[in-house]
PDB file of N, CA and C in Angstrom:
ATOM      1  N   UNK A   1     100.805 221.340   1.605  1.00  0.00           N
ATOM      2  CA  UNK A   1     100.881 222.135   2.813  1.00  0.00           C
ATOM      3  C   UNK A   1      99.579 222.033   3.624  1.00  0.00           C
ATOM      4  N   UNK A   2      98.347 222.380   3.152  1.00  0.00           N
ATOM      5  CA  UNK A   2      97.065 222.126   3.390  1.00  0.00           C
ATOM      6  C   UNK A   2      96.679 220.839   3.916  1.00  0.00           C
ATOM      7  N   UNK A   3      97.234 219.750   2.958  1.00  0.00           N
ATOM      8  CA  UNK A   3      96.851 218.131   3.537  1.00  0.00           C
ATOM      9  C   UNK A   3      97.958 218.026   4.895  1.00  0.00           C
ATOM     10  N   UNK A   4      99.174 218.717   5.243  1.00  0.00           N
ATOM     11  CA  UNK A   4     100.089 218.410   6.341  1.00  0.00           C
ATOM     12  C   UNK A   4      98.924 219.021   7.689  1.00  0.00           C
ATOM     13  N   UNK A   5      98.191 220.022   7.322  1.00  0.00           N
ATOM     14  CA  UNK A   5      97.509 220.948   8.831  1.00  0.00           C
ATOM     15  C   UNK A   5      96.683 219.789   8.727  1.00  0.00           C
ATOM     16  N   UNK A   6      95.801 219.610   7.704  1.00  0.00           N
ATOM     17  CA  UNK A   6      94.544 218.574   7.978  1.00  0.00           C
ATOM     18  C   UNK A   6      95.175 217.258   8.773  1.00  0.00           C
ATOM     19  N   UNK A   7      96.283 216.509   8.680  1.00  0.00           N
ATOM     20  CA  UNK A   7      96.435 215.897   9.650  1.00  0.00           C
ATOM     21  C   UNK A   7      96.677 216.127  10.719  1.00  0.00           C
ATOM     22  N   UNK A   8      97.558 217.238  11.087  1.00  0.00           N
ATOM     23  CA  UNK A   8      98.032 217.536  12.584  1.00  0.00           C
ATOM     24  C   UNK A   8      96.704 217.982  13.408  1.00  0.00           C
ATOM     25  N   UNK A   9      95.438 218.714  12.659  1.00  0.00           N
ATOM     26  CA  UNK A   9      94.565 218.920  12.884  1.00  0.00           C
ATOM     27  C   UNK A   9      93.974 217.568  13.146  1.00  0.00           C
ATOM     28  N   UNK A  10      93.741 216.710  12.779  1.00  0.00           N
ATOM     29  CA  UNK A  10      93.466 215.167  13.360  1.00  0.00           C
ATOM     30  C   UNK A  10      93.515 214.637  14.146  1.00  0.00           C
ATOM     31  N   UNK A  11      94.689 214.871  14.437  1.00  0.00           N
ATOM     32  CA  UNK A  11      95.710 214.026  15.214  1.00  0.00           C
ATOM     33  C   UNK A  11      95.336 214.775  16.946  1.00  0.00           C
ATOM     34  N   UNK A  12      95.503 216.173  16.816  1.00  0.00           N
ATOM     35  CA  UNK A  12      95.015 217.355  17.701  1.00  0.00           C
ATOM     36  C   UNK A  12      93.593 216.503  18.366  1.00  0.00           C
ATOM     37  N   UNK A  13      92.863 216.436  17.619  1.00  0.00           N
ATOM     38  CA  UNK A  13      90.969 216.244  17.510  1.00  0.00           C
ATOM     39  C   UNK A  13      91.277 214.936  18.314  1.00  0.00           C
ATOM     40  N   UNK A  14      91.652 213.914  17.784  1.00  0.00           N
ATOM     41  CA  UNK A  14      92.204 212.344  18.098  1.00  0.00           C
ATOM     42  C   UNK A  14      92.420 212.342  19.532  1.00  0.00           C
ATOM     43  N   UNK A  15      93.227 212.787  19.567  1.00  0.00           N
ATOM     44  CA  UNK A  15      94.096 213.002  21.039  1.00  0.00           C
ATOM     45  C   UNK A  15      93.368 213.562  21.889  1.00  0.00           C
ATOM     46  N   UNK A  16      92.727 215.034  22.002  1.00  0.00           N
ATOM     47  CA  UNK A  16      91.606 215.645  22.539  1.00  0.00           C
ATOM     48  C   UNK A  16      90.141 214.214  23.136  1.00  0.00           C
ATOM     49  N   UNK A  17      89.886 213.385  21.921  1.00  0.00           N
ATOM     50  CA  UNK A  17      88.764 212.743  22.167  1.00  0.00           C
ATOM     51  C   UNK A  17      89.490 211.163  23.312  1.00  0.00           C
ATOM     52  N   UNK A  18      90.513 211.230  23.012  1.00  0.00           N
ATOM     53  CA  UNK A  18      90.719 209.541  23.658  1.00  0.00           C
ATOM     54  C   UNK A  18      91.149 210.581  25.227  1.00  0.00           C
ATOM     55  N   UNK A  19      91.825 211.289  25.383  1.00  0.00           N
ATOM     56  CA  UNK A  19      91.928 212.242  26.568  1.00  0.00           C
ATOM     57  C   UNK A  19      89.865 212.038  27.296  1.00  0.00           C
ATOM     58  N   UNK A  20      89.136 212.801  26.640  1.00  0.00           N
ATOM     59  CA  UNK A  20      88.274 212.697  27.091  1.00  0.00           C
ATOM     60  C   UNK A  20      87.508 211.027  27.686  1.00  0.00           C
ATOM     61  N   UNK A  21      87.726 210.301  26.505  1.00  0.00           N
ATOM     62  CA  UNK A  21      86.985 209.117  27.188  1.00  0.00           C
ATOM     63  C   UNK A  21      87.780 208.800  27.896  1.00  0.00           C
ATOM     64  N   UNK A  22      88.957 208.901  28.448  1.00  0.00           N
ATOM     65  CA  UNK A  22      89.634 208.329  29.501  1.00  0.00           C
ATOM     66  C   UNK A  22      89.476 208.745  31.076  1.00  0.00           C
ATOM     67  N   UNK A  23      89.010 210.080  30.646  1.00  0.00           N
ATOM     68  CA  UNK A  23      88.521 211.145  31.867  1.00  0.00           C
ATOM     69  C   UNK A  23      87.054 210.140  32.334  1.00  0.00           C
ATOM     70  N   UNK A  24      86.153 210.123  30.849  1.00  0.00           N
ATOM     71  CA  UNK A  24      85.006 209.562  31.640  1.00  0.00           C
ATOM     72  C   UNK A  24      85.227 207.802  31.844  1.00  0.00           C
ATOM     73  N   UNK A  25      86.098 207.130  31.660  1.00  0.00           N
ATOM     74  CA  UNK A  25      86.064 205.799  32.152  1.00  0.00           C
ATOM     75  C   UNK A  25      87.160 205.663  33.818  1.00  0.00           C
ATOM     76  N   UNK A  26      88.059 206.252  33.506  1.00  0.00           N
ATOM     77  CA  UNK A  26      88.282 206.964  35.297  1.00  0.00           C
ATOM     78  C   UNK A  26      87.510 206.999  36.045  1.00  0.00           C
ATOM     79  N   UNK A  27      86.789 208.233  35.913  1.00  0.00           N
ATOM     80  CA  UNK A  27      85.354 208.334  37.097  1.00  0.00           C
ATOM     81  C   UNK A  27      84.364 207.490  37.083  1.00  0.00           C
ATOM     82  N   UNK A  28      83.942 206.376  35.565  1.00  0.00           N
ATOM     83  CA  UNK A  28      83.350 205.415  36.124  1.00  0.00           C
ATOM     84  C   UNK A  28      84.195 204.481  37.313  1.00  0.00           C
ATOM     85  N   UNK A  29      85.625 204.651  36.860  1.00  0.00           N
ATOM     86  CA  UNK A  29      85.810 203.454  38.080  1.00  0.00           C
ATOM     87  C   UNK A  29      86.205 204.043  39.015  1.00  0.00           C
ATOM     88  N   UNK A  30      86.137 205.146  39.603  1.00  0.00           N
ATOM     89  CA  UNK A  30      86.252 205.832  40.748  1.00  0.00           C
ATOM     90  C   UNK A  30      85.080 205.632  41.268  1.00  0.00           C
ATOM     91  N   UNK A  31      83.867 205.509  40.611  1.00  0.00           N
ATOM     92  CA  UNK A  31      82.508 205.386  40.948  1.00  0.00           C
ATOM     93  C   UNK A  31      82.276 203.698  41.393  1.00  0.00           C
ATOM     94  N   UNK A  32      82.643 203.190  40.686  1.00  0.00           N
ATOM     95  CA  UNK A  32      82.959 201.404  40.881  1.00  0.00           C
ATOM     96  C   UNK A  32      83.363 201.293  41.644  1.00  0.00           C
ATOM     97  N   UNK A  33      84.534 201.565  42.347  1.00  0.00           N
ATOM     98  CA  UNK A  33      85.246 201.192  43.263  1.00  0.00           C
ATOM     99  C   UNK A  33      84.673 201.903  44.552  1.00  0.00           C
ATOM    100  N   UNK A  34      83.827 202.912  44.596  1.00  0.00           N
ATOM    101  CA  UNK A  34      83.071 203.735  45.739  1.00  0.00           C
ATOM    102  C   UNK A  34      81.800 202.485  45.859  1.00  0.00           C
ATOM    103  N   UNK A  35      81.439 202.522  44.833  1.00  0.00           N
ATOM    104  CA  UNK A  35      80.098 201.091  44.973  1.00  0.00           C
ATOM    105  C   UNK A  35      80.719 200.224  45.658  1.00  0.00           C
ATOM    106  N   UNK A  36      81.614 199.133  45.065  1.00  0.00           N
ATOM    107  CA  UNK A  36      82.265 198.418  45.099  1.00  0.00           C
ATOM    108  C   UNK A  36      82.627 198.508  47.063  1.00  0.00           C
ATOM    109  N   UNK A  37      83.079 199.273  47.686  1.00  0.00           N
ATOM    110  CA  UNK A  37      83.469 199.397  49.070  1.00  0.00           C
ATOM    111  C   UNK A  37      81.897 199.286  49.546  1.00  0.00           C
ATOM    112  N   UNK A  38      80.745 199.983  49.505  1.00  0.00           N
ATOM    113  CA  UNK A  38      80.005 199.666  49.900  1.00  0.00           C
ATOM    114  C   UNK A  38      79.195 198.675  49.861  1.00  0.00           C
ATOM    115  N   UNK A  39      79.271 198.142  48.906  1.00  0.00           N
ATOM    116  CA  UNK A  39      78.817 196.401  48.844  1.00  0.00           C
ATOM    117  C   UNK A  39      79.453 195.530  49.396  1.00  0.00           C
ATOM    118  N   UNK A  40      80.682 195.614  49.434  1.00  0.00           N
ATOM    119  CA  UNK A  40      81.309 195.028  50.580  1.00  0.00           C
ATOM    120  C   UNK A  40      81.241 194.672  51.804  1.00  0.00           C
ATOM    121  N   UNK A  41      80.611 196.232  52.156  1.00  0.00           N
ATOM    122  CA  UNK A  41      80.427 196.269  53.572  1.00  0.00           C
ATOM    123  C   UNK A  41      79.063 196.229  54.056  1.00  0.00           C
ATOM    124  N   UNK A  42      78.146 196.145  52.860  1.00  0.00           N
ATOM    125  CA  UNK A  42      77.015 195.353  53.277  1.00  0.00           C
ATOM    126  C   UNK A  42      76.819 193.894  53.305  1.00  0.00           C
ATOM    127  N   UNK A  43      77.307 193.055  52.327  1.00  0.00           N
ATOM    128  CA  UNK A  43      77.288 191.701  52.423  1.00  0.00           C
ATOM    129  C   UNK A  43      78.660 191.302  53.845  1.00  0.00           C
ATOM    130  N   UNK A  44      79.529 192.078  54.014  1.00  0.00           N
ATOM    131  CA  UNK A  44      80.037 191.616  55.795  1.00  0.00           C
ATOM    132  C   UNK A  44      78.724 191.855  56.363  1.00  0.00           C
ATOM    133  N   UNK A  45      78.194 192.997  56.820  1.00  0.00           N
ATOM    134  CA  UNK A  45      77.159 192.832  57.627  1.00  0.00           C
ATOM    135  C   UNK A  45      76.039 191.758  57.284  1.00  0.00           C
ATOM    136  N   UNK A  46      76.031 191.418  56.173  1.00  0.00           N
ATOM    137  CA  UNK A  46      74.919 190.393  56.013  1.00  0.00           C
ATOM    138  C   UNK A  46      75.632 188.702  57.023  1.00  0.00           C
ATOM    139  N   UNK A  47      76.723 188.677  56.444  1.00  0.00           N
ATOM    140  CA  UNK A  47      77.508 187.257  56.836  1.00  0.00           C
ATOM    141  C   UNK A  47      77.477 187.172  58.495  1.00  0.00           C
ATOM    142  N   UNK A  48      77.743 188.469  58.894  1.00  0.00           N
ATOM    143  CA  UNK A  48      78.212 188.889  60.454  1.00  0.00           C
ATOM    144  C   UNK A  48      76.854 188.543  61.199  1.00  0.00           C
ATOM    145  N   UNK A  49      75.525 188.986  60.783  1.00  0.00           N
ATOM    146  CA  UNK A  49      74.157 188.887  60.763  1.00  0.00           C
ATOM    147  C   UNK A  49      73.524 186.852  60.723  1.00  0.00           C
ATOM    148  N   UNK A  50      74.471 186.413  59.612  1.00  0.00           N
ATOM    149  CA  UNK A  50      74.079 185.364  59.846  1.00  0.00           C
ATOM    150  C   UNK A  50      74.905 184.242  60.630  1.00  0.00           C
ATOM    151  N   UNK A  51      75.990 184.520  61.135  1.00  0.00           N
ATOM    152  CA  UNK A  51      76.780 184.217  61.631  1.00  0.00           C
ATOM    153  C   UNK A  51      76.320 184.173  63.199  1.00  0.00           C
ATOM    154  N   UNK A  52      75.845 185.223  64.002  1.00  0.00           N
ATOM    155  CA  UNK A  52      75.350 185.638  65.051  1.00  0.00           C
ATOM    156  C   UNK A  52      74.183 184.730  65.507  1.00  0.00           C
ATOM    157  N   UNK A  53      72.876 184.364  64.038  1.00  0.00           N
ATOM    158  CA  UNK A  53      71.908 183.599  64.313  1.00  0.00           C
ATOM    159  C   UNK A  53      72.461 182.270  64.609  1.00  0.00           C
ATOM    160  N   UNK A  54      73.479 181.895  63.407  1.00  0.00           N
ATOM    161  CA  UNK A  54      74.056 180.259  63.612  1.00  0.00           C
ATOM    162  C   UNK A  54      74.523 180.013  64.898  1.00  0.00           C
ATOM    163  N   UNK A  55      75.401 180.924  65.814  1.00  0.00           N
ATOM    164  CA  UNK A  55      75.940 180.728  67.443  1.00  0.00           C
ATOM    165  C   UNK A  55      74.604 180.855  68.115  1.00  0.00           C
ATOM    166  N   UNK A  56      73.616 181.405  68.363  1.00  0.00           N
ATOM    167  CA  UNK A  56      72.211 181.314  68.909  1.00  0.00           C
ATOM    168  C   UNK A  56      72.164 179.975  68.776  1.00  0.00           C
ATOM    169  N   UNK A  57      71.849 179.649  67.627  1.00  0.00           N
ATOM    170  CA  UNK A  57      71.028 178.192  67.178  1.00  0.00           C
ATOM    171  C   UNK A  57      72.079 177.170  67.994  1.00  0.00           C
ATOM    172  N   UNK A  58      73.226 177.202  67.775  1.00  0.00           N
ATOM    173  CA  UNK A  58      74.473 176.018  68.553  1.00  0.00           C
ATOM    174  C   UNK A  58      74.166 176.232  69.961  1.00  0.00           C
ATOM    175  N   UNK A  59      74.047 177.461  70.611  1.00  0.00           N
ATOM    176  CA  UNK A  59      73.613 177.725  71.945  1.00  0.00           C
ATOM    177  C   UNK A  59      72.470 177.262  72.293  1.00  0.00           C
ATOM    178  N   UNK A  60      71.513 177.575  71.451  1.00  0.00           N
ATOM    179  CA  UNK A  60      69.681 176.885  71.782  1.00  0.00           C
ATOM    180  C   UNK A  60      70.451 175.349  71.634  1.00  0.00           C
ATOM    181  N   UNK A  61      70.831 174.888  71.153  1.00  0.00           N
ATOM    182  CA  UNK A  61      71.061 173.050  70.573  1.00  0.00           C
ATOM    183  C   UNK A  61      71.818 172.582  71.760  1.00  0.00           C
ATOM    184  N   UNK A  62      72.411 173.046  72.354  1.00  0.00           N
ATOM    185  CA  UNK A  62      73.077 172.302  73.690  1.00  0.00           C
ATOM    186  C   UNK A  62      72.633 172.884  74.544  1.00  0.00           C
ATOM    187  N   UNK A  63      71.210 173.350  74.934  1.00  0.00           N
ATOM    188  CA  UNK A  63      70.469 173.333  75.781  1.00  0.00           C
ATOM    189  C   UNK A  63      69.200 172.111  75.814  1.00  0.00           C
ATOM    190  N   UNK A  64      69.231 171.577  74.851  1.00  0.00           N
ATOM    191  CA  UNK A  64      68.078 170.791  74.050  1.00  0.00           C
ATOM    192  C   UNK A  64      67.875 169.610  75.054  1.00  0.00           C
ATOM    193  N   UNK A  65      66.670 169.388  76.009  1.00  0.00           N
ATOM    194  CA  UNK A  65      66.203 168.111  76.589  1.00  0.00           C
ATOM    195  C   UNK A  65      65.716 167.005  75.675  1.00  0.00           C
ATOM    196  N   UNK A  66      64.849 166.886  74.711  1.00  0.00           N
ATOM    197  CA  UNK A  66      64.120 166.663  73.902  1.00  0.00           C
ATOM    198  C   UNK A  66      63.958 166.608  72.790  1.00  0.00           C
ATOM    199  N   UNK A  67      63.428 165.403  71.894  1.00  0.00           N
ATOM    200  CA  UNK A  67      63.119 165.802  70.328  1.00  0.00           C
ATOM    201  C   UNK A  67      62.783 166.888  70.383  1.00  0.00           C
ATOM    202  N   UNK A  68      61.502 167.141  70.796  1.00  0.00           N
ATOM    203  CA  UNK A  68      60.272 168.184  70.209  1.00  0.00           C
ATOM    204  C   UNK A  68      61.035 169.630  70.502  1.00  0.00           C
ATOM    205  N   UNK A  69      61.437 170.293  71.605  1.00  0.00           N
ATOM    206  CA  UNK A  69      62.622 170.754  72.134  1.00  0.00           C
ATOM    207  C   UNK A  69      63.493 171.374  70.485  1.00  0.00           C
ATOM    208  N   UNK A  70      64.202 169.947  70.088  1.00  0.00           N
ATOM    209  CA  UNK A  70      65.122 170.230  69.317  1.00  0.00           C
ATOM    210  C   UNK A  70      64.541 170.541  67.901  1.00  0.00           C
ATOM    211  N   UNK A  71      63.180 170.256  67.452  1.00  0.00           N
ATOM    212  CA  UNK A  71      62.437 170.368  66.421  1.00  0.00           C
ATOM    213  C   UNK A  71      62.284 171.726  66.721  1.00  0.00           C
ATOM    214  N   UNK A  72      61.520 172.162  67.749  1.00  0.00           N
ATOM    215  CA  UNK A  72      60.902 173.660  68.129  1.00  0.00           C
ATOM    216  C   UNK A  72      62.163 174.531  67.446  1.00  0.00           C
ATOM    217  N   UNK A  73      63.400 174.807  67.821  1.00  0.00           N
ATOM    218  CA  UNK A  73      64.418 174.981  67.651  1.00  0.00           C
ATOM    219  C   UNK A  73      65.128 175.374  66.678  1.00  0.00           C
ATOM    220  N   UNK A  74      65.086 173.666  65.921  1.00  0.00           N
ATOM    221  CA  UNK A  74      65.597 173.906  64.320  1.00  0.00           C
ATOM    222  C   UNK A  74      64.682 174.772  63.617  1.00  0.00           C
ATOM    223  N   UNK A  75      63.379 174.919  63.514  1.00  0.00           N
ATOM    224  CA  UNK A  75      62.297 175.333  63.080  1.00  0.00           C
ATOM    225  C   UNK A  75      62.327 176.442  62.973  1.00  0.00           C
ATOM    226  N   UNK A  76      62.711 177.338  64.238  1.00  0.00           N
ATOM    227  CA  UNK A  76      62.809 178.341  64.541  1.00  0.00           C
ATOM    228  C   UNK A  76      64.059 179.345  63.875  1.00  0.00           C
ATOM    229  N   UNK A  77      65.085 178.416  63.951  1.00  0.00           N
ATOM    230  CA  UNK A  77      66.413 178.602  63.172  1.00  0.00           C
ATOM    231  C   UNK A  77      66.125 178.858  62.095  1.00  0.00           C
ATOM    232  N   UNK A  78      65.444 178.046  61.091  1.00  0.00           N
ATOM    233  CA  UNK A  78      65.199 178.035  59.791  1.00  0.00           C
ATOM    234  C   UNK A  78      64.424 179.344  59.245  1.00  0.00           C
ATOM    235  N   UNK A  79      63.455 179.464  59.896  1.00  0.00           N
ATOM    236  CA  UNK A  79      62.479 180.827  60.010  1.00  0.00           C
ATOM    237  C   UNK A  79      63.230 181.628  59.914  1.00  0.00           C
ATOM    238  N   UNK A  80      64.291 182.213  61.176  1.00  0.00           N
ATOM    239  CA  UNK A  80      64.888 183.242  61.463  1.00  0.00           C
ATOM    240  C   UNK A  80      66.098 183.214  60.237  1.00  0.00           C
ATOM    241  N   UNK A  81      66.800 182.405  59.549  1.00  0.00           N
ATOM    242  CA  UNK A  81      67.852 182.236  58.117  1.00  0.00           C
ATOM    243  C   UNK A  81      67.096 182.511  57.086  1.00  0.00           C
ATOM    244  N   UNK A  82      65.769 182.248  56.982  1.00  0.00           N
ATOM    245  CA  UNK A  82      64.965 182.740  55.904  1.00  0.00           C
ATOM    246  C   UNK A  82      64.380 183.925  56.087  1.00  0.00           C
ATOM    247  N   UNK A  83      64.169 184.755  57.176  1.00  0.00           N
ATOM    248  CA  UNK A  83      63.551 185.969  57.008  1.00  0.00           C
ATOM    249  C   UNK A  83      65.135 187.026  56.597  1.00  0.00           C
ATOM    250  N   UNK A  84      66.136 186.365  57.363  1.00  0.00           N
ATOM    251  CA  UNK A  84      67.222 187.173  57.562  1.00  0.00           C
ATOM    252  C   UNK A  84      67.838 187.044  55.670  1.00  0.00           C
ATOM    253  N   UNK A  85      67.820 185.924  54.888  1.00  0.00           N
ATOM    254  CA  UNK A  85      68.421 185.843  53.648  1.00  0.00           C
ATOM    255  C   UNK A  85      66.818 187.105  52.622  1.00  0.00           C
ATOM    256  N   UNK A  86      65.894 186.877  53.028  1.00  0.00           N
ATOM    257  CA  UNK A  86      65.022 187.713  52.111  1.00  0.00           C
ATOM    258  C   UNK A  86      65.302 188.772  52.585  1.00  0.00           C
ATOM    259  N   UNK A  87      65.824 189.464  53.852  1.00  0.00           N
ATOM    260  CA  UNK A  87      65.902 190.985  53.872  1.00  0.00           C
ATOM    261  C   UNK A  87      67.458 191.428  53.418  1.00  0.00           C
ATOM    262  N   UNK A  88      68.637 190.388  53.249  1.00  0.00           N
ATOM    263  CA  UNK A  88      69.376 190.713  52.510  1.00  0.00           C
ATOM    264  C   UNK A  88      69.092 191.059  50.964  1.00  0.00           C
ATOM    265  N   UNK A  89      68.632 189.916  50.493  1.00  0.00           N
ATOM    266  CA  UNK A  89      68.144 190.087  49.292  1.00  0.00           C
ATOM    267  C   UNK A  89      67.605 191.446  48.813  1.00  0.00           C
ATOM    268  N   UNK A  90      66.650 191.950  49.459  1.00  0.00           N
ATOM    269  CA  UNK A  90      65.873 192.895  49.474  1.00  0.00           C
ATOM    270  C   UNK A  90      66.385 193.920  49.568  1.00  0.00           C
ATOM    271  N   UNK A  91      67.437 194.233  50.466  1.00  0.00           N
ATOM    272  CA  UNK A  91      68.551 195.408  50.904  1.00  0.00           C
ATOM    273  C   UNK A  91      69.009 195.370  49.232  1.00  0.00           C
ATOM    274  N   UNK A  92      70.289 194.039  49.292  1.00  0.00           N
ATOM    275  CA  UNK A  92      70.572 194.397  48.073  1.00  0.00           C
ATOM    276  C   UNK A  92      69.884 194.103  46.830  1.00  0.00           C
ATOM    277  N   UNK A  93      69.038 194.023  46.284  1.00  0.00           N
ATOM    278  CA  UNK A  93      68.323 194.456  45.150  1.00  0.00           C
ATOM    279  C   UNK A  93      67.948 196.190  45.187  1.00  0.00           C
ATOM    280  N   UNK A  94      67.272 196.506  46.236  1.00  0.00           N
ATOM    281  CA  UNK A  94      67.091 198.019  46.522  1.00  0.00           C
ATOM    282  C   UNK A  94      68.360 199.319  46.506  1.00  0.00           C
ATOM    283  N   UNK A  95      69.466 198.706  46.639  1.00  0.00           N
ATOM    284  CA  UNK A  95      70.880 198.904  46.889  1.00  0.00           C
ATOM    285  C   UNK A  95      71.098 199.088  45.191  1.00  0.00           C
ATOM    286  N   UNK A  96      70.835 197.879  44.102  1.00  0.00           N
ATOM    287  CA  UNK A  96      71.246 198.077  42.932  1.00  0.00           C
ATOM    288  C   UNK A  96      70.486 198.502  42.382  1.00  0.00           C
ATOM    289  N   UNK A  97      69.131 199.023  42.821  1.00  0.00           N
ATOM    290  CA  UNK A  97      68.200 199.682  42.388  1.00  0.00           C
ATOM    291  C   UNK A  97      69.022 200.946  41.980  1.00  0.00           C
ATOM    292  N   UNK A  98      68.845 201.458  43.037  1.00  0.00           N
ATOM    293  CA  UNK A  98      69.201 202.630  43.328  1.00  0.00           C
ATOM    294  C   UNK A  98      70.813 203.305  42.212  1.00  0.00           C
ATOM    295  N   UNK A  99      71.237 202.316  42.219  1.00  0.00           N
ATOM    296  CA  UNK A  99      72.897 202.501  41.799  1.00  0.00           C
ATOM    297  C   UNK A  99      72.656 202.584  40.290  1.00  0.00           C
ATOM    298  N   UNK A 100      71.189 201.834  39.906  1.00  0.00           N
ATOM    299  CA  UNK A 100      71.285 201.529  38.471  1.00  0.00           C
ATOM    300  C   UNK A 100      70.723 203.079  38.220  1.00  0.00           C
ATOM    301  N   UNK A 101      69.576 203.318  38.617  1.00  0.00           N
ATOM    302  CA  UNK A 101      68.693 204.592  38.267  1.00  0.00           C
ATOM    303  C   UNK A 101      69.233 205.930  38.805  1.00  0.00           C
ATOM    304  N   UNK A 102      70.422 205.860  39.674  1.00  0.00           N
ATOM    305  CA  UNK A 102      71.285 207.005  39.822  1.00  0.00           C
ATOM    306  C   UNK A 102      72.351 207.032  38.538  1.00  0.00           C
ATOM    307  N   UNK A 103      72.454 205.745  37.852  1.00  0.00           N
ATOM    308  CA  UNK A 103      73.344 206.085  36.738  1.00  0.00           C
ATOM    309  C   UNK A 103      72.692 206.551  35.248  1.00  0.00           C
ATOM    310  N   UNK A 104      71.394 206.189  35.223  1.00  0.00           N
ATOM    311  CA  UNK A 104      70.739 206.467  34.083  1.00  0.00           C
ATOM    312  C   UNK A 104      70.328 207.956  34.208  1.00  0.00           C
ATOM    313  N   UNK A 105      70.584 208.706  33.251  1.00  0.00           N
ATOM    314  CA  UNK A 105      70.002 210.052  32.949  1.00  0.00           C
ATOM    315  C   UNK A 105      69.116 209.723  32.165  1.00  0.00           C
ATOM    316  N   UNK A 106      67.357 210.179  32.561  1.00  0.00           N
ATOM    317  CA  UNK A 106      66.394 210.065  31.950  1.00  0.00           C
ATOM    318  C   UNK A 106      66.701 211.340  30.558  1.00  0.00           C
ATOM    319  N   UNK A 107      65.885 211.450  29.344  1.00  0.00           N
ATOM    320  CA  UNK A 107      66.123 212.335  28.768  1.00  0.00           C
ATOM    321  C   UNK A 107      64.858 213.408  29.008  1.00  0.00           C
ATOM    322  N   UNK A 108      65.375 214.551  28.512  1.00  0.00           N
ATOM    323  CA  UNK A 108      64.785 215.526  28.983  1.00  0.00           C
ATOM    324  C   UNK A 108      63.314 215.260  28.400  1.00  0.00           C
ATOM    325  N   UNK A 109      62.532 215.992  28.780  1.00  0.00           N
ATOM    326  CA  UNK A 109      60.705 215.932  28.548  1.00  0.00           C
ATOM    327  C   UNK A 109      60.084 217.558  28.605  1.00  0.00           C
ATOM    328  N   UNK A 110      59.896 217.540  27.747  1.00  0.00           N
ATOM    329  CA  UNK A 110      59.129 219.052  27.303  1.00  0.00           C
ATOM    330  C   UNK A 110      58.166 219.046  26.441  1.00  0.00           C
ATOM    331  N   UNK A 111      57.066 219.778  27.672  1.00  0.00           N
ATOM    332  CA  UNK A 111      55.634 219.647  26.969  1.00  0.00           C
ATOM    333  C   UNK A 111      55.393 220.517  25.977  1.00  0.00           C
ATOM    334  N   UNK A 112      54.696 219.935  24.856  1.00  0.00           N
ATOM    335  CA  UNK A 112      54.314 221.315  23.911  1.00  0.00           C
ATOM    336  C   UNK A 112      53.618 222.415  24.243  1.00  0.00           C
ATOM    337  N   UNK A 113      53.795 223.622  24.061  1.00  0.00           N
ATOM    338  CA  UNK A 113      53.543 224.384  24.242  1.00  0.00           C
ATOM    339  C   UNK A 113      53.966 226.057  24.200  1.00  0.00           C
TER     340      UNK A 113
END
């Protein structure tokens, strides 16, 4: 009679705990999928960003008299794709910064005393 409760009692406990981790792997991906939209919509703005410089650069290029002209130009292009790819970079690294150390709970710290 005793060994029949100890299982249903188990089974109770069992059920209770997979209920729970399901609660917390849900809201991780409720949380994922909230990240997830916003990364999205930062790397469009990144593409949209570089997209904008590349029509400049085709516009500067069929204005072009000249080698030196068209050197000045490309040069300039290149500069402006490389400052523009390091401040993506930079966005998003700072972006997963943030996402990583908003998910970590430091543990608590209490001074003696």
């Amino acid at each position: 009679m005793q060994e029949n409760e100890d299982q249903k009692q188990f089974f109770r406990d069992l059920g209770t705990s997979v209920e729970e981790a399901i609660g917390e792997v849900r809201g991780f991906e409720e949380n994922y999928q909230a990240w997830m939209a916003g990364i999205s919509e930062k790397l469009h703005g990144y593409a949209a960003q570089d997209f904008a410089a590349a029509f400049v650069f085709a516009r500067n290029l069929s204005q072009v008299s000249d080698f030196n002209e068209f050197t000045r130009i490309q040069i300039a292009y290149i500069e402006n794709s490389s400052q523009l790819f390091f401040n993506h970079a930079q966005d998003l690294a700072m972006t997963y910064a943030k996402l990583v150390l908003g998910a970590v709970t430091p543990p608590a710290f209490h001074l003696p005393g």
